[in-house]
Protein backbone atom coordinates (compact mmCIF):
# COMPACT_ATOMS: atom_id res chain seq x y z
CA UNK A 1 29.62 -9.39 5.31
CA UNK A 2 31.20 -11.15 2.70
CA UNK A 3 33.08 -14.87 2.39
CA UNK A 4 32.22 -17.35 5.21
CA UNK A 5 29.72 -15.37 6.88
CA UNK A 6 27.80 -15.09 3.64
CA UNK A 7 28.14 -18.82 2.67
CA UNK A 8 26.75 -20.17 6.54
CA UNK A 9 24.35 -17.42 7.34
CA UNK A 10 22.31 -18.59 3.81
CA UNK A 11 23.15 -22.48 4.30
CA UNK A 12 21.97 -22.12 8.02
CA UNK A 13 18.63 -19.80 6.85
CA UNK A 14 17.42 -22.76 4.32
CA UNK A 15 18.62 -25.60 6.29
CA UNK A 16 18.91 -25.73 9.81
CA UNK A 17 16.48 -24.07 11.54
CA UNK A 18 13.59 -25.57 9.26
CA UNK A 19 14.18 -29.61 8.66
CA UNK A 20 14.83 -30.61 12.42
CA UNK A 21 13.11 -29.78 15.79
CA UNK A 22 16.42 -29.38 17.59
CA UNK A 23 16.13 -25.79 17.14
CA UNK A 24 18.98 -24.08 17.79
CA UNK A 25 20.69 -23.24 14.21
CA UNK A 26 24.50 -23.17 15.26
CA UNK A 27 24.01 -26.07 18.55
CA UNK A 28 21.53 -28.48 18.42
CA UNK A 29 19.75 -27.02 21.35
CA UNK A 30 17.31 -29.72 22.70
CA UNK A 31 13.35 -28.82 22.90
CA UNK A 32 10.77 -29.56 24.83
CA UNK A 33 7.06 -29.62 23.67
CA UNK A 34 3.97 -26.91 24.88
CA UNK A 35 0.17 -27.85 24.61
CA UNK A 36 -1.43 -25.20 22.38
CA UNK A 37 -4.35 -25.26 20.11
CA UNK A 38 -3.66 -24.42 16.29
CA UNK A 39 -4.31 -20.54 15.62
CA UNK A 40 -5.05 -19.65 11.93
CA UNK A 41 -2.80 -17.37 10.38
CA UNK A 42 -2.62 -16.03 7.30
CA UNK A 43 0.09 -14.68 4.92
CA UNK A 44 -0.38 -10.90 4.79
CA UNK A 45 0.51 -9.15 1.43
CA UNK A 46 2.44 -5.70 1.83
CA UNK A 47 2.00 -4.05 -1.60
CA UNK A 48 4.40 -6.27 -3.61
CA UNK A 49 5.77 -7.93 -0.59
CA UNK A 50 4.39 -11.18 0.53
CA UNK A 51 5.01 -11.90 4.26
CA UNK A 52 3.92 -15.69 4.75
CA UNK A 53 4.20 -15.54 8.18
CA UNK A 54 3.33 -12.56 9.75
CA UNK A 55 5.14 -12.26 12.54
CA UNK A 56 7.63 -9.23 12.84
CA UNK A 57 10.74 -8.52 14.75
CA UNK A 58 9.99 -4.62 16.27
CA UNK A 59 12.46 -2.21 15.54
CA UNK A 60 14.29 -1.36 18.98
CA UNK A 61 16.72 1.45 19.50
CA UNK A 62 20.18 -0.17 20.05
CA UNK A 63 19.10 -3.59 19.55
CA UNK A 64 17.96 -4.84 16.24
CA UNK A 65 20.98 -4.16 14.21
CA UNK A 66 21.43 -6.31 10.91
CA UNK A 67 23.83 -8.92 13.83
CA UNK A 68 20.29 -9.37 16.07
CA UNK A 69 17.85 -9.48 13.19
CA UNK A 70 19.91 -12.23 11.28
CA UNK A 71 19.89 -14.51 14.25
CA UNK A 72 16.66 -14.00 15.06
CA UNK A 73 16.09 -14.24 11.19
CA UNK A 74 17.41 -17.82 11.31
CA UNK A 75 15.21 -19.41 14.23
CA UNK A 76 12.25 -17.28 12.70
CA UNK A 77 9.58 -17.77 10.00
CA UNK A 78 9.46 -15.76 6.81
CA UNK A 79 8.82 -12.72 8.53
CA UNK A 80 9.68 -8.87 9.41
CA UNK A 81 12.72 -8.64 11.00
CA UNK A 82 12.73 -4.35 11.20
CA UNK A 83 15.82 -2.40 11.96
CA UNK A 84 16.00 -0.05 15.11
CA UNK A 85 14.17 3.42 14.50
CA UNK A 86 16.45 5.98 11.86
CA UNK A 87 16.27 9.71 12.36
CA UNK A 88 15.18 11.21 9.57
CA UNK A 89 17.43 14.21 9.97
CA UNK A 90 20.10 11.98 10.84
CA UNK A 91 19.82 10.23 7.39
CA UNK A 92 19.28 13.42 5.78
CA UNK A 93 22.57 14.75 7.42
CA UNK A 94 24.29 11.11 6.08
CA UNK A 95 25.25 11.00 10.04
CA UNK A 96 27.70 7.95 10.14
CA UNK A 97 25.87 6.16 12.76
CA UNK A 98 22.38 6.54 10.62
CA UNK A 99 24.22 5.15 7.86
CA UNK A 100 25.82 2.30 9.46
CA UNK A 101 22.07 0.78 11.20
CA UNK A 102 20.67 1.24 7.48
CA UNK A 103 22.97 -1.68 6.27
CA UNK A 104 21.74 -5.35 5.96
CA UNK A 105 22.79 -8.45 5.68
CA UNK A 106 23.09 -10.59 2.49
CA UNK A 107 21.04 -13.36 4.10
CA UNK A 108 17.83 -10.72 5.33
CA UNK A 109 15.00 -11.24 2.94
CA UNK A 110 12.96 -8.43 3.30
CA UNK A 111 14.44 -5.32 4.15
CA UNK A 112 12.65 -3.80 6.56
CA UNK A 113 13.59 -0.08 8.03
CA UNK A 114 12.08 2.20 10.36
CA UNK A 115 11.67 6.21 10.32
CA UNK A 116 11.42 8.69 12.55
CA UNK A 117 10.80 12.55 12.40
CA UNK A 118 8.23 15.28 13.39
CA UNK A 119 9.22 17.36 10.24
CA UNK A 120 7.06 16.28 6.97
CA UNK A 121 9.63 17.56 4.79
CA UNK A 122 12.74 15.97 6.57
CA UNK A 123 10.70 13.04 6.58
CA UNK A 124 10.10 13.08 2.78
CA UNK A 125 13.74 13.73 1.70
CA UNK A 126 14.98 11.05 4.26
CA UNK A 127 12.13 8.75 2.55
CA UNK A 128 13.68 10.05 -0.69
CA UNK A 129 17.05 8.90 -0.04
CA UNK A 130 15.83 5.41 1.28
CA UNK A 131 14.20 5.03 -2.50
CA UNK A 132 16.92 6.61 -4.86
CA UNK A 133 19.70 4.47 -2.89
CA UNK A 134 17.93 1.21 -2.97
CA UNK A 135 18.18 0.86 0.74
CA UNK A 136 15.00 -0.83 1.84
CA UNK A 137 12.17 -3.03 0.85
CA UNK A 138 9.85 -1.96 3.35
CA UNK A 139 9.74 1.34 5.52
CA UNK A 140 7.88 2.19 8.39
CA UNK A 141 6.67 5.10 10.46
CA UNK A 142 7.41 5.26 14.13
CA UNK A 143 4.34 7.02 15.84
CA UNK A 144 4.76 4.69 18.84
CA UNK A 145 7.90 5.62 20.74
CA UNK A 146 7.28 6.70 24.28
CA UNK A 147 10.56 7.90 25.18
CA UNK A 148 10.64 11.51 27.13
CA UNK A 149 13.06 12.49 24.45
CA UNK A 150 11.32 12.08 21.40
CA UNK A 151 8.05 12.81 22.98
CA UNK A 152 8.98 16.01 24.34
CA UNK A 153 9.58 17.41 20.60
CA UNK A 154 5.92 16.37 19.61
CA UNK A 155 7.32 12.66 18.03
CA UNK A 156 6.35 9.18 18.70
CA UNK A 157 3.53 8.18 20.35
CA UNK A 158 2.85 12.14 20.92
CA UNK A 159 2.39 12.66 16.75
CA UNK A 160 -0.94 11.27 15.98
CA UNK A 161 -2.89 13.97 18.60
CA UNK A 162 -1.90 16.44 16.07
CA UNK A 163 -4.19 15.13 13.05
CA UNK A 164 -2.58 17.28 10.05
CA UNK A 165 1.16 16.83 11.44
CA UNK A 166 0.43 12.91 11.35
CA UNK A 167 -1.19 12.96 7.93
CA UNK A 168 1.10 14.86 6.17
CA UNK A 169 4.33 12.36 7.04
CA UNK A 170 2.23 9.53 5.65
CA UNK A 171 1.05 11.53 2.81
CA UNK A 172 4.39 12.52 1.70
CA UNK A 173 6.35 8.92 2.28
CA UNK A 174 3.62 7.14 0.49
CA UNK A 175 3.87 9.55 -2.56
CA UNK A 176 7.38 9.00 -2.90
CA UNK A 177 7.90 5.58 -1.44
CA UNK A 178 5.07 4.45 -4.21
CA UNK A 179 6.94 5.49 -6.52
CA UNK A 180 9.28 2.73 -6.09
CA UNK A 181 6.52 0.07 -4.95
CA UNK A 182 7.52 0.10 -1.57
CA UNK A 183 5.39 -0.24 1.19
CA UNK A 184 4.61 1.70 3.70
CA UNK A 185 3.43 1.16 7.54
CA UNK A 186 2.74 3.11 11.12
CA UNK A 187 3.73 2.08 14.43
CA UNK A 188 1.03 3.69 17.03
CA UNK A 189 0.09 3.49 20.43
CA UNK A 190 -3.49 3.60 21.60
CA UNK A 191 -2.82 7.10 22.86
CA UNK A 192 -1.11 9.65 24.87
CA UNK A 193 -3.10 8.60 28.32
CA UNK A 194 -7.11 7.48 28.00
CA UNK A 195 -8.67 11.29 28.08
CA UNK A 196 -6.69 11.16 24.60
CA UNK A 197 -6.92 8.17 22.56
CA UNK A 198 -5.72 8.79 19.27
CA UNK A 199 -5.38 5.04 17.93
CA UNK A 200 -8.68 4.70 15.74
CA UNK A 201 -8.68 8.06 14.02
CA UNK A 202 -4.66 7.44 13.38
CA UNK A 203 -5.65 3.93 12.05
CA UNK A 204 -8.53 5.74 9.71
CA UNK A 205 -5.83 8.07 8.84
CA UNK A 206 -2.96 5.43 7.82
CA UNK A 207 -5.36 3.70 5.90
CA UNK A 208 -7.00 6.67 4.22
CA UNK A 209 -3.05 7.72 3.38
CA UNK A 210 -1.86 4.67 1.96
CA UNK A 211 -0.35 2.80 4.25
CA UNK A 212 -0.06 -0.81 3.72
CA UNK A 213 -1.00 -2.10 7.39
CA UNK A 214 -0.43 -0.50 11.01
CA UNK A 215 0.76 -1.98 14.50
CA UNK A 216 -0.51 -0.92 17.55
CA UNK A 217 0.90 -1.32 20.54
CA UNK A 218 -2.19 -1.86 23.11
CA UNK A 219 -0.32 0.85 25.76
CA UNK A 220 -1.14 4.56 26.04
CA UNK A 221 2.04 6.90 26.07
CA UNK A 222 1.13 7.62 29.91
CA UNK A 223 1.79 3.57 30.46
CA UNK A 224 4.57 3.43 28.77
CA UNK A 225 5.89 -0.30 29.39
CA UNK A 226 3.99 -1.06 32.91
CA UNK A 227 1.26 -3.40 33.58
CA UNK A 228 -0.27 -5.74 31.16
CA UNK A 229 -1.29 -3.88 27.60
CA UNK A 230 -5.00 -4.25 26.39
CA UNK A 231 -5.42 -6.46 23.80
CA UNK A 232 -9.05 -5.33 23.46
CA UNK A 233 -7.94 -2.27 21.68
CA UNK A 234 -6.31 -4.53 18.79
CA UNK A 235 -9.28 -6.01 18.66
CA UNK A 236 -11.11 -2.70 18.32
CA UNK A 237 -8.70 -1.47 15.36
CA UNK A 238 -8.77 -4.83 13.59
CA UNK A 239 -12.92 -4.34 13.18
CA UNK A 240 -12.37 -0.81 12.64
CA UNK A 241 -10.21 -0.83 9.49
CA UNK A 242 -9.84 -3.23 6.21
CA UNK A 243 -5.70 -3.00 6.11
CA UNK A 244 -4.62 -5.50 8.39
CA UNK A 245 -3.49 -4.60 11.87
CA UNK A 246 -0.31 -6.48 13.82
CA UNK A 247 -0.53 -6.34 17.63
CA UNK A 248 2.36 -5.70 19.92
CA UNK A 249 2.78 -5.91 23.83
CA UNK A 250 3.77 -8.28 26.33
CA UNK A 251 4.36 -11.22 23.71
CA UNK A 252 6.52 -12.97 25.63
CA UNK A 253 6.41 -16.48 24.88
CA UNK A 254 4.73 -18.71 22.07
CA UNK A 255 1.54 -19.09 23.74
CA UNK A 256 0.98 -15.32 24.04
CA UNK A 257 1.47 -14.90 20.28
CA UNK A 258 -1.21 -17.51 19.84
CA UNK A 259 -3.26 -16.05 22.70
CA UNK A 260 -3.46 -12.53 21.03
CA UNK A 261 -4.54 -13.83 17.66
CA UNK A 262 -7.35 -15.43 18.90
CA UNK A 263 -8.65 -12.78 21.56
CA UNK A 264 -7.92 -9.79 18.86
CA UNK A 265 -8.03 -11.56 15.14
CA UNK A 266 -5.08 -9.78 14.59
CA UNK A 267 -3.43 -10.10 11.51
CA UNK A 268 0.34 -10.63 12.75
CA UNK A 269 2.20 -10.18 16.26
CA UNK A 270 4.98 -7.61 16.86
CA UNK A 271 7.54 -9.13 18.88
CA UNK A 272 9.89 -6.69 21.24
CA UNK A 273 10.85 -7.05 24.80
CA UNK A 274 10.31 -10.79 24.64
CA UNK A 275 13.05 -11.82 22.38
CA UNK A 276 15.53 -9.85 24.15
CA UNK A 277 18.41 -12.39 24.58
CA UNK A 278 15.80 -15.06 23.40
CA UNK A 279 16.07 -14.87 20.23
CA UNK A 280 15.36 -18.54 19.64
CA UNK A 281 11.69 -16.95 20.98
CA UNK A 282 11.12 -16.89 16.99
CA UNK A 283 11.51 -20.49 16.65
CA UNK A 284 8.99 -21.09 18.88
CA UNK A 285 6.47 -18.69 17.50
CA UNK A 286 6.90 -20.59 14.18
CA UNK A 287 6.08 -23.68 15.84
CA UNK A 288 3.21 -23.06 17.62
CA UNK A 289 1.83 -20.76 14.15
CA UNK A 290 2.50 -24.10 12.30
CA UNK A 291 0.45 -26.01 14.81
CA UNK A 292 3.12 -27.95 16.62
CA UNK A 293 3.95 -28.16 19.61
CA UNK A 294 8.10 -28.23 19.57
CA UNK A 295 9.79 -25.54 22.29
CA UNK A 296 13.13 -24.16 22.39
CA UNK A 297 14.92 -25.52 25.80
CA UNK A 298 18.44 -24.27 25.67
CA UNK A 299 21.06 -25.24 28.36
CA UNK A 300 23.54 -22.63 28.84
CA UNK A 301 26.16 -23.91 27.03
CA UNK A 302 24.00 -23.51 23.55
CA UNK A 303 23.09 -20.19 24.95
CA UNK A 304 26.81 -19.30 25.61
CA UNK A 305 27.72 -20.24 21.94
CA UNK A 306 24.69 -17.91 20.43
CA UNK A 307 26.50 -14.95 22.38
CA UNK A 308 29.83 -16.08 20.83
CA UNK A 309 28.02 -15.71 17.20
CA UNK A 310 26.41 -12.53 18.35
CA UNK A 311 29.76 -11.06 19.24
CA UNK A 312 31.44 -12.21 16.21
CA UNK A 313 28.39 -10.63 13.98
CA UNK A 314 28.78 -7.33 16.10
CA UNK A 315 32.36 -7.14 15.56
CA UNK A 316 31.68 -7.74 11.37
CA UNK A 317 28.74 -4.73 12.01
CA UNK A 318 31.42 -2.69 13.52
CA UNK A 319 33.92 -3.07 11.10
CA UNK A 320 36.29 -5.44 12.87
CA UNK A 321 36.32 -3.34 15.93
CA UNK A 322 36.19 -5.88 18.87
CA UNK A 323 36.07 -2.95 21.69
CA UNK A 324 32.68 -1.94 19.92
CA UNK A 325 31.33 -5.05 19.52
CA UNK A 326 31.63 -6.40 23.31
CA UNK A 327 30.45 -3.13 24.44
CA UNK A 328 27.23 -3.06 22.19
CA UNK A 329 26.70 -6.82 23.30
CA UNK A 330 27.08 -6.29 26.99
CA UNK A 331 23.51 -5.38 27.41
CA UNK A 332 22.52 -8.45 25.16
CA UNK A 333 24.90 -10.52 27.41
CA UNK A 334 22.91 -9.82 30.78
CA UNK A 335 19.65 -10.40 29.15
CA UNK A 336 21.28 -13.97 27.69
CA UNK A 337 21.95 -14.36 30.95
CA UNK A 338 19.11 -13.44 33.02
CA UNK A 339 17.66 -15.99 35.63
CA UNK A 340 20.66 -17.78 35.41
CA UNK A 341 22.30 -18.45 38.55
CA UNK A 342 25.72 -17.31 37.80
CA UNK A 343 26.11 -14.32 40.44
CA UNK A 344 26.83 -11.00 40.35
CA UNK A 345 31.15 -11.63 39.65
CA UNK A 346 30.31 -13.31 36.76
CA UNK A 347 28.18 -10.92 35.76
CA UNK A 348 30.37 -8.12 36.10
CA UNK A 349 33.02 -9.30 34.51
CA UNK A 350 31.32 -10.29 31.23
CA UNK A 351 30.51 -5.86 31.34
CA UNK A 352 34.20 -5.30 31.99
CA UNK A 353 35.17 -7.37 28.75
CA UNK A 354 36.91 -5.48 25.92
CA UNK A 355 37.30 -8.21 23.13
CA UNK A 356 36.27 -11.51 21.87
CA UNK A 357 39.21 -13.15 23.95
CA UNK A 358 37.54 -11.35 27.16
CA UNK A 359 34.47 -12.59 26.17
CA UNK A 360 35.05 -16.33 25.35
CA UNK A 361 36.97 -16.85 28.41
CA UNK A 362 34.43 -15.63 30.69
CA UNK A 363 31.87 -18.27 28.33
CA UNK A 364 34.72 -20.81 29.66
CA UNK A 365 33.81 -20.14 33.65
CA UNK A 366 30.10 -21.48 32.89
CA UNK A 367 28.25 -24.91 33.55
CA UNK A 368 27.57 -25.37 30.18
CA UNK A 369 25.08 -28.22 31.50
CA UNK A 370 22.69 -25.69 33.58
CA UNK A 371 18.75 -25.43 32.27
CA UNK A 372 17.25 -22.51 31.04
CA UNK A 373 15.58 -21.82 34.69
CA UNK A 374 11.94 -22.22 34.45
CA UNK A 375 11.23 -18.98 36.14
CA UNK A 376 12.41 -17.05 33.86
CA UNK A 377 10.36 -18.84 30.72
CA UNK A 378 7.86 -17.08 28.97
CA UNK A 379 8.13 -14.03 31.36
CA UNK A 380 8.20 -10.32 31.18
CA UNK A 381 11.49 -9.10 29.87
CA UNK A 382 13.39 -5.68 29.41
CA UNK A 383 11.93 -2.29 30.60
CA UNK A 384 8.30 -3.04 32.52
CA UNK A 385 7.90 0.52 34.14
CA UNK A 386 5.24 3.13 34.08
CA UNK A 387 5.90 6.57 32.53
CA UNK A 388 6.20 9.15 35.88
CA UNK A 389 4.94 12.05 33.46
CA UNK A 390 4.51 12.10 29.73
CA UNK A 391 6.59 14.85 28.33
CA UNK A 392 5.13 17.00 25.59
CA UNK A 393 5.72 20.66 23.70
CA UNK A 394 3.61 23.32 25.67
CA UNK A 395 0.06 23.66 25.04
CA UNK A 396 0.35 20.03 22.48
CA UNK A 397 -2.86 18.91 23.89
CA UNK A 398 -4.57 22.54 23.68
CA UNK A 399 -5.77 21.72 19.79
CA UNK A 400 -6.02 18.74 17.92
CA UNK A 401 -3.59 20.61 14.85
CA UNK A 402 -0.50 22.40 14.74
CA UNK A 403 -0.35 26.17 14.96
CA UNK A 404 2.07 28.40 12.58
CA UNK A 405 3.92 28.70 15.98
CA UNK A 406 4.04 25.44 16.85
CA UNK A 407 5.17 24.26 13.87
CA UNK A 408 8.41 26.29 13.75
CA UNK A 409 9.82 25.43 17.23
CA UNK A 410 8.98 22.23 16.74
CA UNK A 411 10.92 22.40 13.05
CA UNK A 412 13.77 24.43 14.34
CA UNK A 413 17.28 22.77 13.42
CA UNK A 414 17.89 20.96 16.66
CA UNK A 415 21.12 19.25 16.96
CA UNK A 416 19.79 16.51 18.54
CA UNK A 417 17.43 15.28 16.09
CA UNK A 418 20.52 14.78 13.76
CA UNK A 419 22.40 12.60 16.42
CA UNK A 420 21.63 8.94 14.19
């Protein structure tokens, strides 16, 4: 990340983005303008951090590498732009792959990275490392993941039903994370399914522990990414605790983020799903939070040349391996793409590519003159289906705390939990 990146990532950050309303940062994408009222929002302080407008980028597991965050970064406010969940006992392991998403570019402000464990002492020396190596300004706590995986070993969104397991992570990160002044924060979900709703205690409990704010996610485990969350329960957390609370879920356009300050009184919006290959979704969000009423309208020629800069930030993130890169951005590449009439050759070719040559001449096959399609505006994005069954140790929801049993399968060295 040195040299030329360096040099245009910061010119682009100061520059671009923020002194004209064609607000594309690399291609003068044109806009279009959305009716909204003006929401109040305002800056929230993290413990020595000052976030002046709170709107954060959620960590997600193979997307929001340091390549995703900076050009979301660059359409964005001054915001959170959080890298995708670290295993603790990954990190503690120094597993190459755990190392390589804790890196960040020059140009991110605020370092922002996300843990994960079930072990409180794994936890603490991966918090540990974080702090004596300098490598973040901000960590946070993942108690929201609903994946069968990490579920299924007690983590995620499963943690906070077991009181004293979820207390002692935050106890232990805050200790030693305070010791460098660095703020801490939870993820949570509203529960594992509505006969048990853990989000108010866990809120109680973050706060009690330190933490410097907590996002919910208004979905119970059981839902995992179906239906419509309830923003009610953000609004029930926000009255129910004094450290402010950011909402998350089904945030897909500008309007929502404004919609979900108002209902709830939130103090920031989570962004996930939505910005998935939308990144310019930021932009928009820090229009409409500014009180104006500019829109992002790419055609697909402007959104062509963000997947050219995405590709050639990839390849930088993976060391100058091209074959990496296009593989880690095909995924990106079909949500760029999606609602697009391009058909299904097109498609599969751009997953069949294997370097930046591939990649750029498939760009070339494109009507760079189509319109981002109107159905596809503002709508759900990524992953929208229910959980089929919630996955969980045996007997999890039998107590409310961990038994002496429980505790050691659960902290048995499983290879797994070391994978990144």
């Amino acid at each position: 990340m040195e040299g030329l990146f360096v040099a245009e990532t910061k010119e682009t950050v100061l520059n671009a983005p923020h002194e004209t309303d064609n607000l594309d940062p690399r291609t003068d994408a044109p806009a279009q303008t959305s009716a909204a009222e003006p929401v109040t929002i305002s800056p929230v302080q993290l413990g020595p951090i000052a976030v002046p407008t709170p709107v954060v980028l959620s960590p997600m597991a193979g997307v929001t590498n340091w390549p995703f965050r900076v050009i979301c970064e660059e359409y964005g406010p001054d915001g959170l732009y959080v890298a995708e969940m670290i295993t603790a006992r990954a990190l503690v392991a120094r597993n190459p792959k755990a190392l390589r998403l804790c890196h960040f570019a020059p140009s991110e402000k605020i370092r922002s990275l996300q843990l994960y464990g079930v072990n409180p002492a794994i936890v603490e020396q991966a918090a540990r490392i974080v702090v004596d190596e300098n490598m973040a300004d901000h960590v946070d706590l993942n108690f929201g993941c609903p994946v069968p995986k990490v579920t299924r070993r007690g983590g995620g969104s499963a943690l906070p039903w077991k009181t004293d397991l979820f207390r002692e992570i935050i106890q232990r990160v805050v200790r030693v994370c305070g010791e460098a002044n660095i703020p801490v924060t939870a993820k949570i979900r509203v529960g594992i399914d509505h006969e048990h709703e853990t989000f108010l205690e866990a809120g109680h409990i973050a706060q009690e522990e330190g933490c410097a704010a907590v996002t919910l996610h208004a979905r119970t485990t059981a839902e995992y990414y179906g239906g419509h969350s309830d923003w009610s329960r953000i609004g029930e957390l926000v009255e129910a605790l004094n450290i402010p609370v950011f909402g998350n879920g089904d945030i897909w356009g500008a309007d929502d983020a404004l919609e979900m300050v108002r209902e709830t009184g939130c103090a920031g919006v989570a962004i996930g799903r939505g910005c998935q290959g939308r990144p310019w979704l930021f932009a928009d969000i820090r229009h409409a939070f500014a009180g104006e009423e500019t829109r992002v309208d790419p055609t697909l020629g402007d959104v062509c040349r963000v997947i050219m800069r995405h590709a050639q930030l990839l390849t930088e993130f993976y060391d100058g391996d091209e074959r990496m890169a296009v593989h880690d951005l095909r995924k990106h590449i079909a949500w760029y793409l999606k609602g697009f009439p391009v058909g299904g050759s097109t498609r599969k070719a751009f997953m069949e590519c294997e370097s930046l040559a591939d990649v750029e001449r498939e760009i070339t096959h494109l009507d760079p003159a189509m319109r981002f399609p109107e159905r596809v505006k503002d709508k759900p994005r990524g992953r929208v289906r229910f959980a089929k069954k919630v996955h969980l140790p045996y007997g999890w929801l039998d107590s409310r705390t961990t038994t002496h049993e429980e505790r050691e399968t659960l902290f048995g060295d499983d290879p797994m939990d070391a994978e990144y």
